[in-house]
N, C-alpha and C. Protein backbone atom coordinates (compact mmCIF):
# COMPACT_ATOMS: atom_id res chain seq x y z
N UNK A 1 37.82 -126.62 4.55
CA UNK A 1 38.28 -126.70 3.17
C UNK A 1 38.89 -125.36 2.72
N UNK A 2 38.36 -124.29 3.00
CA UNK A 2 38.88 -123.01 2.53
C UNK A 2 39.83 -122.90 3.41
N UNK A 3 40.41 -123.34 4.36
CA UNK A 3 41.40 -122.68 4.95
C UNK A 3 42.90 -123.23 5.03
N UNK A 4 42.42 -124.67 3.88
CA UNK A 4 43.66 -124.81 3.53
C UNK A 4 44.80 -124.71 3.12
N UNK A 5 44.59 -123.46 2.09
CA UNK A 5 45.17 -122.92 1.42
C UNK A 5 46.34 -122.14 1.90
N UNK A 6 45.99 -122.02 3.65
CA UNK A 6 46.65 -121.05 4.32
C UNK A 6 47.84 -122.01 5.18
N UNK A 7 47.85 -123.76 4.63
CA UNK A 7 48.39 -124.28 5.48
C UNK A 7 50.20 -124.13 5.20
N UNK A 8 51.18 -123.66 5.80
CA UNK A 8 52.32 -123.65 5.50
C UNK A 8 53.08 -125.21 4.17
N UNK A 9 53.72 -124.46 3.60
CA UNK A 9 54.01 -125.18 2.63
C UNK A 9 52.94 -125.42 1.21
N UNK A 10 51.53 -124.98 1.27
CA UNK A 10 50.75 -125.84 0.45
C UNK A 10 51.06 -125.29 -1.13
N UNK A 11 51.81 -124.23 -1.24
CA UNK A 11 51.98 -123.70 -2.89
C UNK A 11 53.13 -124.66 -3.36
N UNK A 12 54.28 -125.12 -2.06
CA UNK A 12 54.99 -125.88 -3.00
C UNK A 12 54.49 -127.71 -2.71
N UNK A 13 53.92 -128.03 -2.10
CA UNK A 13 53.07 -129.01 -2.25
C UNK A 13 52.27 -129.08 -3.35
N UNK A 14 51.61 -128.16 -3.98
CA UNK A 14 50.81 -128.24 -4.89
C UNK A 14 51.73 -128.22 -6.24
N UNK A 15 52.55 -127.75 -6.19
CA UNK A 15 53.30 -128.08 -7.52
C UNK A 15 53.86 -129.07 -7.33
N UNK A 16 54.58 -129.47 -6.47
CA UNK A 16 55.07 -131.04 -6.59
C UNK A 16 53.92 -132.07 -6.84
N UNK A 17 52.93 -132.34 -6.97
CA UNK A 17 51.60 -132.75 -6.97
C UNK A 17 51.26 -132.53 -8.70
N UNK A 18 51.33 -131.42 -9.09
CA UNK A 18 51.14 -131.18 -10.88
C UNK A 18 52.73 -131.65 -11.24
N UNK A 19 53.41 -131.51 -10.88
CA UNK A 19 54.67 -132.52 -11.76
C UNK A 19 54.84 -133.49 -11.42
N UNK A 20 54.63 -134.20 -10.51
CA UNK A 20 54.31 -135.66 -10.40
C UNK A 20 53.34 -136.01 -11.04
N UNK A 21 52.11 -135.43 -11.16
CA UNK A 21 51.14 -136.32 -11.83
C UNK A 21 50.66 -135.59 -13.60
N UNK A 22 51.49 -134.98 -13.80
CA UNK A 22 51.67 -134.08 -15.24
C UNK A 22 51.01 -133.04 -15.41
N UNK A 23 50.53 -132.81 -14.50
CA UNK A 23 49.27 -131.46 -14.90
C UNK A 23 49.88 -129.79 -14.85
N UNK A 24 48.89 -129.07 -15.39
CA UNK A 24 49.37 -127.46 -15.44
C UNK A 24 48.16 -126.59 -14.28
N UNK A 25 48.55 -126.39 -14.09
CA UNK A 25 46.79 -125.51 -12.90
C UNK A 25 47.04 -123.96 -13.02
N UNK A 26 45.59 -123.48 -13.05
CA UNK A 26 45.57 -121.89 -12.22
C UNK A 26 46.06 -121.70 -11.10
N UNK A 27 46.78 -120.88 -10.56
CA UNK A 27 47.04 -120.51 -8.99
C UNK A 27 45.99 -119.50 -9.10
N UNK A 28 44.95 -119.60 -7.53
CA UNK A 28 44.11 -118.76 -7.02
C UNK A 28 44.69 -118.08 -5.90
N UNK A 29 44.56 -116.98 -5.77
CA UNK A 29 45.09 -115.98 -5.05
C UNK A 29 43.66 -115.61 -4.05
N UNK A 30 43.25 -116.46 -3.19
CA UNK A 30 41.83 -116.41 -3.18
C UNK A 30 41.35 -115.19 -1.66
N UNK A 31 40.76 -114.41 -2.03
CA UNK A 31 40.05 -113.16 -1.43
C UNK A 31 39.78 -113.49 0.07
N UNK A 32 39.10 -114.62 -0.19
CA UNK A 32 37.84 -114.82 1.11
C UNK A 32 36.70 -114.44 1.33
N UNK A 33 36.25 -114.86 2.25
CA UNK A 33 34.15 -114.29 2.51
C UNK A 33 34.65 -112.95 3.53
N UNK A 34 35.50 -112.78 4.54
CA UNK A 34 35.25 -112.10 5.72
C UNK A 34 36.03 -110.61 5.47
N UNK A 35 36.80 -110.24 3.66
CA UNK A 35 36.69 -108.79 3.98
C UNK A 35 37.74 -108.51 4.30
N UNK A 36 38.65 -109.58 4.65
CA UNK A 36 39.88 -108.68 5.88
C UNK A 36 41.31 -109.00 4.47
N UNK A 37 42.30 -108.96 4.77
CA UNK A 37 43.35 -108.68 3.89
C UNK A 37 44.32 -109.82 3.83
N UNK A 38 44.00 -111.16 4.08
CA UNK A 38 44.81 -112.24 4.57
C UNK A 38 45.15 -112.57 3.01
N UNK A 39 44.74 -111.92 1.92
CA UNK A 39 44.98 -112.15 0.42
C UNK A 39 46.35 -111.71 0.16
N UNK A 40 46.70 -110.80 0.52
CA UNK A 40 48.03 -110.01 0.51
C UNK A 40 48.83 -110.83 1.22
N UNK A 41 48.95 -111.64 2.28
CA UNK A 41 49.94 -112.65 2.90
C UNK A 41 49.82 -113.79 1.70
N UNK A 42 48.77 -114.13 0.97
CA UNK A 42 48.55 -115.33 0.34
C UNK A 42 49.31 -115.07 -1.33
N UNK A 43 49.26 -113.46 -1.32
CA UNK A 43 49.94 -113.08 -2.99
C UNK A 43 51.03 -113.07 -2.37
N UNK A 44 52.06 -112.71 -1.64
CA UNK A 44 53.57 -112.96 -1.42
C UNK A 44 53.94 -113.45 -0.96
N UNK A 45 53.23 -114.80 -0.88
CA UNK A 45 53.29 -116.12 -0.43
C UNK A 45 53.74 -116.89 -1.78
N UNK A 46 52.98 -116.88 -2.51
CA UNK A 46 52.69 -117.31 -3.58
C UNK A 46 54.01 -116.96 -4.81
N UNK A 47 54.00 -115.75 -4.77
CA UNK A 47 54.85 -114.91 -5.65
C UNK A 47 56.25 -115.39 -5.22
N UNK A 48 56.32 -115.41 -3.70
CA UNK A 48 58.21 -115.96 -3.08
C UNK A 48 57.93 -117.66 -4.15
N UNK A 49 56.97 -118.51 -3.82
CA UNK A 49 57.51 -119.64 -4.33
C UNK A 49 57.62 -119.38 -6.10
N UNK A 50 56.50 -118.64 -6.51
CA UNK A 50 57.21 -118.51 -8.07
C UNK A 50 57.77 -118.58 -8.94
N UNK A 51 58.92 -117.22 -7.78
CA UNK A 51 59.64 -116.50 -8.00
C UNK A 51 61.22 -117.95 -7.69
N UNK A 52 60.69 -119.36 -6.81
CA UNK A 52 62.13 -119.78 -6.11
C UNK A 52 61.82 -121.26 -6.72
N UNK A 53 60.71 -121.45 -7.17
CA UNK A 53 60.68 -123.19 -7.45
C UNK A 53 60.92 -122.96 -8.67
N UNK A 54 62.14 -123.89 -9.26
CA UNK A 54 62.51 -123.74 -10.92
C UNK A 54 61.51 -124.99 -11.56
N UNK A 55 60.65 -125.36 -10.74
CA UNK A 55 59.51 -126.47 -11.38
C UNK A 55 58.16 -125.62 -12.14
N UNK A 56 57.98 -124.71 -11.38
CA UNK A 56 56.80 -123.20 -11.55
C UNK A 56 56.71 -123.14 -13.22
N UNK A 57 57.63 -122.77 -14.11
CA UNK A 57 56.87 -122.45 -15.77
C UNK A 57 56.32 -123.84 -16.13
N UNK A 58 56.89 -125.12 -15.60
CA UNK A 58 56.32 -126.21 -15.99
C UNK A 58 54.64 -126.79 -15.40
N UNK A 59 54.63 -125.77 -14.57
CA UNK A 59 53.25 -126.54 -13.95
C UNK A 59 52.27 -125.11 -13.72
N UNK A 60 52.60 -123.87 -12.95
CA UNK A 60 51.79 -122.79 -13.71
C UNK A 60 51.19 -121.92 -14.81
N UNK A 61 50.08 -122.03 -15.33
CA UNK A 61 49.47 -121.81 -16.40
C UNK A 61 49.08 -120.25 -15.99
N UNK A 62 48.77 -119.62 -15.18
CA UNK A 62 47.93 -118.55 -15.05
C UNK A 62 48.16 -118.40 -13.39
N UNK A 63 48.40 -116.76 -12.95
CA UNK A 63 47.58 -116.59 -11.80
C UNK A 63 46.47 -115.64 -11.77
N UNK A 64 45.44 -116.54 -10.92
CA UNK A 64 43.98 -115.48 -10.82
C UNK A 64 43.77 -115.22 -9.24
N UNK A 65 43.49 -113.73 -9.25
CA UNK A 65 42.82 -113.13 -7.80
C UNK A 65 41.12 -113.16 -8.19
N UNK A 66 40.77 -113.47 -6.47
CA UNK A 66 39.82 -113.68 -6.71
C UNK A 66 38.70 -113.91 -5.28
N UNK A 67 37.55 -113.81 -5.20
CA UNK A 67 36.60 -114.95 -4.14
C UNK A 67 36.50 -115.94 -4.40
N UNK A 68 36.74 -116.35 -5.40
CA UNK A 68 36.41 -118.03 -5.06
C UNK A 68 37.04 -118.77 -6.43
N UNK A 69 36.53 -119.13 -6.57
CA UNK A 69 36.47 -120.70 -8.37
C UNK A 69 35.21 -120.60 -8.59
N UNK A 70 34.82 -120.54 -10.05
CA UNK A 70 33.51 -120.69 -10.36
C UNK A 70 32.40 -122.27 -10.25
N UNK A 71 31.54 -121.61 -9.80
CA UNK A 71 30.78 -122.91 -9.64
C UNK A 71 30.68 -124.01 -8.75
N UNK A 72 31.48 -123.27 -7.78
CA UNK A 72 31.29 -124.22 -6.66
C UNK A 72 29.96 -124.01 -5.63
N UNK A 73 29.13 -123.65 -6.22
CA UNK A 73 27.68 -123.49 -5.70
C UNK A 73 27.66 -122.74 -4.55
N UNK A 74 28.39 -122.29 -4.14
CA UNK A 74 28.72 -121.33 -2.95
C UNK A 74 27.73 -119.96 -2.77
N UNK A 75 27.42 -119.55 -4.11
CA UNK A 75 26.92 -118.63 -4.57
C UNK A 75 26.06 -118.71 -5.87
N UNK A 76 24.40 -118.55 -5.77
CA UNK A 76 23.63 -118.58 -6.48
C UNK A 76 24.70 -118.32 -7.62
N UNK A 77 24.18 -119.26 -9.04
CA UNK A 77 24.31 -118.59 -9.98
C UNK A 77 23.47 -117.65 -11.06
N UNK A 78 23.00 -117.37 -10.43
CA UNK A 78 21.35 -115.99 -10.74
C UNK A 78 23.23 -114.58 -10.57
């Protein structure tokens, strides 16, 4: 599940997905558990489609960096 994110194409998949079905989403810019820097391929990843899909102000609300989404029990919430 987490490593989907890394599958070619999935930022503009995911917006075709919120304008087909009307929605606005966060883009997660997401860290990882292991430490290493694969976040930086995933922010100018992210930023090229942005910056090239003229669908993007209609369906991005926010981008957040980050480890994870809250509450996905991954991590005590203590």
């Amino acid at each position: 599940i987490y490593g989907t994110c890394d599958c070619p194409g999935f930022d503009h998949d995911i917006i075709e997905v919120a304008v087909h079905t009307g929605v606005g989403f966060y883009a997660l810019i997401w860290f990882g558990f292991d430490g290493d820097d694969k976040w930086k391929t995933r922010k100018a990843r992210l930023l090229k489609v942005i910056q090239s899909n003229p669908k993007v102000p209609y369906v991005i609300r926010a981008v957040k960096c980050g480890s994870k989404p809250l509450f996905d029990m991954v991590l005590p919430i203590d």
